[in-house]
Protein backbone atom coordinates (compact mmCIF):
# COMPACT_ATOMS: atom_id res chain seq x y z
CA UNK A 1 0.00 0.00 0.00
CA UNK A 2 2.96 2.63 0.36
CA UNK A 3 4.45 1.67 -2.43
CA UNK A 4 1.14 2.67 -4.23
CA UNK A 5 0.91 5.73 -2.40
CA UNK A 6 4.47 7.08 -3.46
CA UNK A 7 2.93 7.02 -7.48
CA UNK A 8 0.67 9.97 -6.80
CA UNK A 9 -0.25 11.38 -10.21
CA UNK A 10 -1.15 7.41 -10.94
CA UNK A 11 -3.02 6.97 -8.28
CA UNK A 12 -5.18 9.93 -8.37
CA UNK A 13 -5.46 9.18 -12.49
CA UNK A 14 -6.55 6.03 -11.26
CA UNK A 15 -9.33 6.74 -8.01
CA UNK A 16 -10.02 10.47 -8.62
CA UNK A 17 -12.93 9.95 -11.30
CA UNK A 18 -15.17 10.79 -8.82
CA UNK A 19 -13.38 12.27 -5.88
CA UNK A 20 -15.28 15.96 -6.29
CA UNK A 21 -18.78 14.33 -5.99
CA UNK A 22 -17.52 12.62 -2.49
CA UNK A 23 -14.69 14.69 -1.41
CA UNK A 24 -16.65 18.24 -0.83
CA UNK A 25 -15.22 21.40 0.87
CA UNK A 26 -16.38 20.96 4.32
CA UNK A 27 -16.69 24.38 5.72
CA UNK A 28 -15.79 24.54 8.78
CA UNK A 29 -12.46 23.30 8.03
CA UNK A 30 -12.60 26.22 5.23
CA UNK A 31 -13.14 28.57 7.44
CA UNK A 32 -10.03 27.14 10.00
CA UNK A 33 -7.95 27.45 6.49
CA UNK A 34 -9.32 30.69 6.03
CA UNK A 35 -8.13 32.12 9.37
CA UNK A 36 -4.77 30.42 9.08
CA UNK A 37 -3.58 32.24 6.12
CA UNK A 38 -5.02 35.46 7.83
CA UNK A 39 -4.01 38.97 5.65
CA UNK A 40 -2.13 36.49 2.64
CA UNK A 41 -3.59 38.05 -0.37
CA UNK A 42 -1.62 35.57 -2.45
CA UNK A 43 -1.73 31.67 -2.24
CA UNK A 44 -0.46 28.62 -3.94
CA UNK A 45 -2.66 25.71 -3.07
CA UNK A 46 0.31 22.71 -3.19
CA UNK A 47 -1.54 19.61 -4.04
CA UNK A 48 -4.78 21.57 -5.06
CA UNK A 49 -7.51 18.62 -6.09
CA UNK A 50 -10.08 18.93 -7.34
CA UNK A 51 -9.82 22.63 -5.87
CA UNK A 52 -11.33 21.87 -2.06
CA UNK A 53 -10.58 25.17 0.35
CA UNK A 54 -9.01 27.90 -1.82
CA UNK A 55 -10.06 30.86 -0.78
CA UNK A 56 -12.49 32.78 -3.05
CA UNK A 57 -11.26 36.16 -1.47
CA UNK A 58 -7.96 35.77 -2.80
CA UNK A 59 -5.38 35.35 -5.38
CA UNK A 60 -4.97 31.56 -5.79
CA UNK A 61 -2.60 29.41 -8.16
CA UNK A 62 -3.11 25.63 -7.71
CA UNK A 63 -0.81 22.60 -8.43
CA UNK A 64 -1.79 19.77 -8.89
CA UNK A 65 0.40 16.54 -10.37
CA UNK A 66 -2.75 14.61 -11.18
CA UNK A 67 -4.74 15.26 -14.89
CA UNK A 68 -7.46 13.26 -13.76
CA UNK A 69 -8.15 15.59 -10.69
CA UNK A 70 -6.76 18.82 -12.94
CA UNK A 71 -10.21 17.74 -14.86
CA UNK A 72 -12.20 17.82 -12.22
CA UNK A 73 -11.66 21.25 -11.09
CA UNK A 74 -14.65 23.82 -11.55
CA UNK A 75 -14.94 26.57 -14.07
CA UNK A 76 -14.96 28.86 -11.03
CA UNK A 77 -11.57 27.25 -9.93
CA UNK A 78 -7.90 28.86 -9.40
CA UNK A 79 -5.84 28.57 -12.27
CA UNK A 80 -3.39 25.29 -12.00
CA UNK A 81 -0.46 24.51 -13.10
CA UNK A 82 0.33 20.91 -13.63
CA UNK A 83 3.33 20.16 -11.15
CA UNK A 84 4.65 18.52 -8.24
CA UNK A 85 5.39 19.69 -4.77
CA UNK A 86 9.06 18.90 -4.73
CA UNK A 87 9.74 21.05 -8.16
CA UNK A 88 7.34 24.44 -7.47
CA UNK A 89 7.52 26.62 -10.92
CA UNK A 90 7.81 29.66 -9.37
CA UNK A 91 10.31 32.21 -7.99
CA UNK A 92 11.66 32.46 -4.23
CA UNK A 93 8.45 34.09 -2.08
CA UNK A 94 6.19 34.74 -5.24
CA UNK A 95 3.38 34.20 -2.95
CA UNK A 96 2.13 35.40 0.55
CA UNK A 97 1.16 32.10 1.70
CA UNK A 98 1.16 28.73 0.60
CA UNK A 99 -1.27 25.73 1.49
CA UNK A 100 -0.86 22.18 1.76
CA UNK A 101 -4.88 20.47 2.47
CA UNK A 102 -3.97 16.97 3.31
CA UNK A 103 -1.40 16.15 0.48
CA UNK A 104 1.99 16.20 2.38
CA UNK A 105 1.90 12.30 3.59
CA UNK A 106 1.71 11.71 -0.25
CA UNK A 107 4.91 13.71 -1.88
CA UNK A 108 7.59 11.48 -2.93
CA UNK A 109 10.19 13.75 -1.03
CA UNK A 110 8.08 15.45 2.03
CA UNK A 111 10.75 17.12 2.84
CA UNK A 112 12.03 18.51 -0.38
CA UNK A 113 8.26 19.27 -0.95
CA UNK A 114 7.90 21.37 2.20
CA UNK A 115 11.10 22.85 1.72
CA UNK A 116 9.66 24.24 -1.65
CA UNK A 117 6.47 25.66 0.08
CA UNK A 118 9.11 27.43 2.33
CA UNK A 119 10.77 29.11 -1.08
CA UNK A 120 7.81 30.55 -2.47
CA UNK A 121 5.90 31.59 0.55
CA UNK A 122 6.06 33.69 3.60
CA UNK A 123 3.27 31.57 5.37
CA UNK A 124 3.27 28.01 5.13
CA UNK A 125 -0.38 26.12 6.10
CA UNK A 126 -1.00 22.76 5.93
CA UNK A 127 -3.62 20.04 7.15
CA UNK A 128 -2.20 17.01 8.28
CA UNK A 129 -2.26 14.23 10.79
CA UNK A 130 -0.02 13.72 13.91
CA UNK A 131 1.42 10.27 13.83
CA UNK A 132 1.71 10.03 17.27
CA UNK A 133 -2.19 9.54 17.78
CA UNK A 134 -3.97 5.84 18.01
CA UNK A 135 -6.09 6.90 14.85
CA UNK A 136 -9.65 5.77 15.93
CA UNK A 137 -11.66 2.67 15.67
CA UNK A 138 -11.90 2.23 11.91
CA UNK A 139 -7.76 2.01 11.84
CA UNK A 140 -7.64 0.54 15.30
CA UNK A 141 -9.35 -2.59 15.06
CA UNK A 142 -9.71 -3.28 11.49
CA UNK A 143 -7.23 -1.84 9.28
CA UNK A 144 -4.42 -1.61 11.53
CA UNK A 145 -2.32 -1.63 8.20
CA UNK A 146 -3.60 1.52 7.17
CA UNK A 147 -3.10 3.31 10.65
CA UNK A 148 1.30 1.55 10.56
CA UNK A 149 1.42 3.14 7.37
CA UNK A 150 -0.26 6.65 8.29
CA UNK A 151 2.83 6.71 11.04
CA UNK A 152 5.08 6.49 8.22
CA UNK A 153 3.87 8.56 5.32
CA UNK A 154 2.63 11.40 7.22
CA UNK A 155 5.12 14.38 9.14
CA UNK A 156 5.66 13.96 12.41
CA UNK A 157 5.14 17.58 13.98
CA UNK A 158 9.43 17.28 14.70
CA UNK A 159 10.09 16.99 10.84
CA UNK A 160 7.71 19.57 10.33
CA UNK A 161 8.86 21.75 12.65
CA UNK A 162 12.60 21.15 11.15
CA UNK A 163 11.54 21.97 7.61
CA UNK A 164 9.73 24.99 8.29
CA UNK A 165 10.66 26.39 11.87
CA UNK A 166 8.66 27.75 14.48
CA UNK A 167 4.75 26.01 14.78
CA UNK A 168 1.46 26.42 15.27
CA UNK A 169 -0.14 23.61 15.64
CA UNK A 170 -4.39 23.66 16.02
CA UNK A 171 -5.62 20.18 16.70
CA UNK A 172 -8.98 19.83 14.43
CA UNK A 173 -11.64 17.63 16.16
CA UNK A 174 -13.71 16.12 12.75
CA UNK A 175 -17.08 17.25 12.95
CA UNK A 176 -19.66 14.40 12.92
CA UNK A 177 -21.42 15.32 9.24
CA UNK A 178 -18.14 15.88 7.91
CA UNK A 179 -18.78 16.60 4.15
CA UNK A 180 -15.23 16.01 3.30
CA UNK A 181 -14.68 12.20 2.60
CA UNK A 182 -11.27 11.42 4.10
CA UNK A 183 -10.63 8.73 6.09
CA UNK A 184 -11.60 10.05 9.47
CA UNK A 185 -14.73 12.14 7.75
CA UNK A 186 -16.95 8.73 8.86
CA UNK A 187 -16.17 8.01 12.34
CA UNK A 188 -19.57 8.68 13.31
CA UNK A 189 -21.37 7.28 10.35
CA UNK A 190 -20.03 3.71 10.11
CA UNK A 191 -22.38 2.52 7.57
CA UNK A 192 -20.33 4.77 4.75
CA UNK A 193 -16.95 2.80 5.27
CA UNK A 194 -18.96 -0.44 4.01
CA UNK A 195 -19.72 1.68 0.25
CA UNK A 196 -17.43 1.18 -2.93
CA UNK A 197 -18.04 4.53 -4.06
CA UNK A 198 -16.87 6.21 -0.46
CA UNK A 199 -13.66 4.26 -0.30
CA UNK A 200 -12.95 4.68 -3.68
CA UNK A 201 -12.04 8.23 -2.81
CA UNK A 202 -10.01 7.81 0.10
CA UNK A 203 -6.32 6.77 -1.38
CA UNK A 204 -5.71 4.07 1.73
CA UNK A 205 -9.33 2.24 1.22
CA UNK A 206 -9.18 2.59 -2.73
CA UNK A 207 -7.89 -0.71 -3.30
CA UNK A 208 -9.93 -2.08 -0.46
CA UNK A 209 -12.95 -4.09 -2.90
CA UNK A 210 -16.62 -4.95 -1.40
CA UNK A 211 -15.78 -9.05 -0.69
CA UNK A 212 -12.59 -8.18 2.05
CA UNK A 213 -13.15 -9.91 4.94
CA UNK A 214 -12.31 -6.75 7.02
CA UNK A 215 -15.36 -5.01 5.83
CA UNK A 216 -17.35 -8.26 6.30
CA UNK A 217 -16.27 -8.52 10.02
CA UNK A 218 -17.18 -4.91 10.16
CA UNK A 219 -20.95 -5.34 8.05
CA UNK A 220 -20.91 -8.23 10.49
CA UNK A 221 -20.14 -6.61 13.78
CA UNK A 222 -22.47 -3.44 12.48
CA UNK A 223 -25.84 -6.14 11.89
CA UNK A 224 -25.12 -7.68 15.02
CA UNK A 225 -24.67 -4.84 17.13
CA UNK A 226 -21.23 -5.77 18.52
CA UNK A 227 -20.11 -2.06 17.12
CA UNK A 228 -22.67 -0.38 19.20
CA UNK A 229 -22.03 -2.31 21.91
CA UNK A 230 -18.18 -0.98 21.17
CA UNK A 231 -18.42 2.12 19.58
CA UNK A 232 -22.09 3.28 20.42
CA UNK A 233 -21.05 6.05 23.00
CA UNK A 234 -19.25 8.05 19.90
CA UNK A 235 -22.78 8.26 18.45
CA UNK A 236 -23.84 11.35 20.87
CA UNK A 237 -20.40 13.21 19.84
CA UNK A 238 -20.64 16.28 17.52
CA UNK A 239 -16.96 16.18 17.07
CA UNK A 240 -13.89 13.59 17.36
CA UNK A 241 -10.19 14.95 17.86
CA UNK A 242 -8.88 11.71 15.86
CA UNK A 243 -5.33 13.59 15.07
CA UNK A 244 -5.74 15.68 12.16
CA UNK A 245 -4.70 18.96 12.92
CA UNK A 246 -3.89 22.38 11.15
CA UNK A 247 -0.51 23.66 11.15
CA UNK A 248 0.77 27.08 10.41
CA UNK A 249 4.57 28.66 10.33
CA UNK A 250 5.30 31.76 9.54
CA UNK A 251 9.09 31.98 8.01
CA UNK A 252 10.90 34.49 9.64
CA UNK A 253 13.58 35.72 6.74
CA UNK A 254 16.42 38.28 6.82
CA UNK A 255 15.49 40.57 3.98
């Protein structure tokens, strides 16, 4: 499954057909973006999408490897440029502030990648997951594969901090209707994980077809109400703090 992961144009050619039907702009994770990059007026959106979170209030470029999820982007879109993370075409600080919306565990080279976001911005945000969390049930107790390899694709806060110097880190509790179909966007909705067409949009479930016995235990355990019996005190939660979190540095340079 890493291996898989580090071919990211491929892998979006091959699972983003429908990711902007499943994988919609939640807002109140816009509006934490939003704040984040706070007086930017200029914004590269590293690993755009299908176009999720850039700021309609601003100057946006987006880059974006993938042609599949290039196509996918609205008329109303940014402009994109077809590119990858570690090779940004564009000169030292060309823009205010650059974001990074859940892309960074997927760069070939995080830290050449990050390093570039450095170059051409002043403000560097990014949404990502702490690897030092337990992940939550789905991860826990039935893909435990998925939550090893989490701890080794995404940044631990130390690498970030390395990379791009002083941090702000803002845990991000998921909200229970999360309209954003991530991994963790279904913690309280366990129903969804058991549908092709939700984990065909989430790049560590993608591969993950409708006959594996994990997601029989889990249709299994779901029918006979063994995940209630586990799991039934999350259903009164509005929100989950599940380790994804928003982090923001602002580079200090000598002019």
């Amino acid at each position: 499954m890493r291996s898989q992961l580090s071919r990211v144009p491929e892998l979006y050619d091959r699972i983003g057909q429908s990711y902007s039907a499943h994988r919609q702009e939640d807002p109140r994770l816009a509006l934490a973006v939003r704040t984040a990059l706070g007086p930017a007026r200029s914004v590269v959106n590293v690993g755009a999408g299908a176009g999720s979170y850039e700021p309609k209030d601003l100057a946006v470029v987006a880059v974006e490897p993938s042609s599949t999820m290039i196509a996918q982007r609205g008329v109303r879109a940014a402009p994109v440029v077809q590119a990858k993370a570690e090779a940004l075409p564009f000169g030292d600080q060309a823009f205010d502030a650059a974001m990074a919306i859940l892309t960074v565990h997927h760069w070939r080279d995080r830290r050449q990648g990050l390093a570039e976001c450095a170059r051409v911005a002043k403000l560097v945000v990014c949404l990502t997951w702490d690897p030092e969390c337990d992940g939550f049930w789905l991860t826990q107790e039935y893909f435990p594969e998925i939550l090893a390899m989490d701890r080794c694709t995404f940044p631990a806060l130390s690498e970030l901090r390395e990379e791009l110097g002083v941090l702000n880190m803002q845990r991000f509790p998921i909200p229970a209707d999360c309209t954003d179909g991530f991994l963790g966007a279904y913690w309280r909705r366990p129903h969804e994980y058991l549908e092709a067409s939700v984990r065909a949009n989430i790049s560590s479930l993608a591969a993950v077809d409708t006959g594996d016995v994990r997601l029989a235990r889990l249709r299994a355990d779901l029918e006979s109400g063994r995940w209630q019996r586990r799991y039934g005190h999350l259903l009164d939660l509005p929100s989950l703090d599940i380790g994804y979190c928003l982090v923001t540095a602002a580079l200090n340079r000598v002019e």
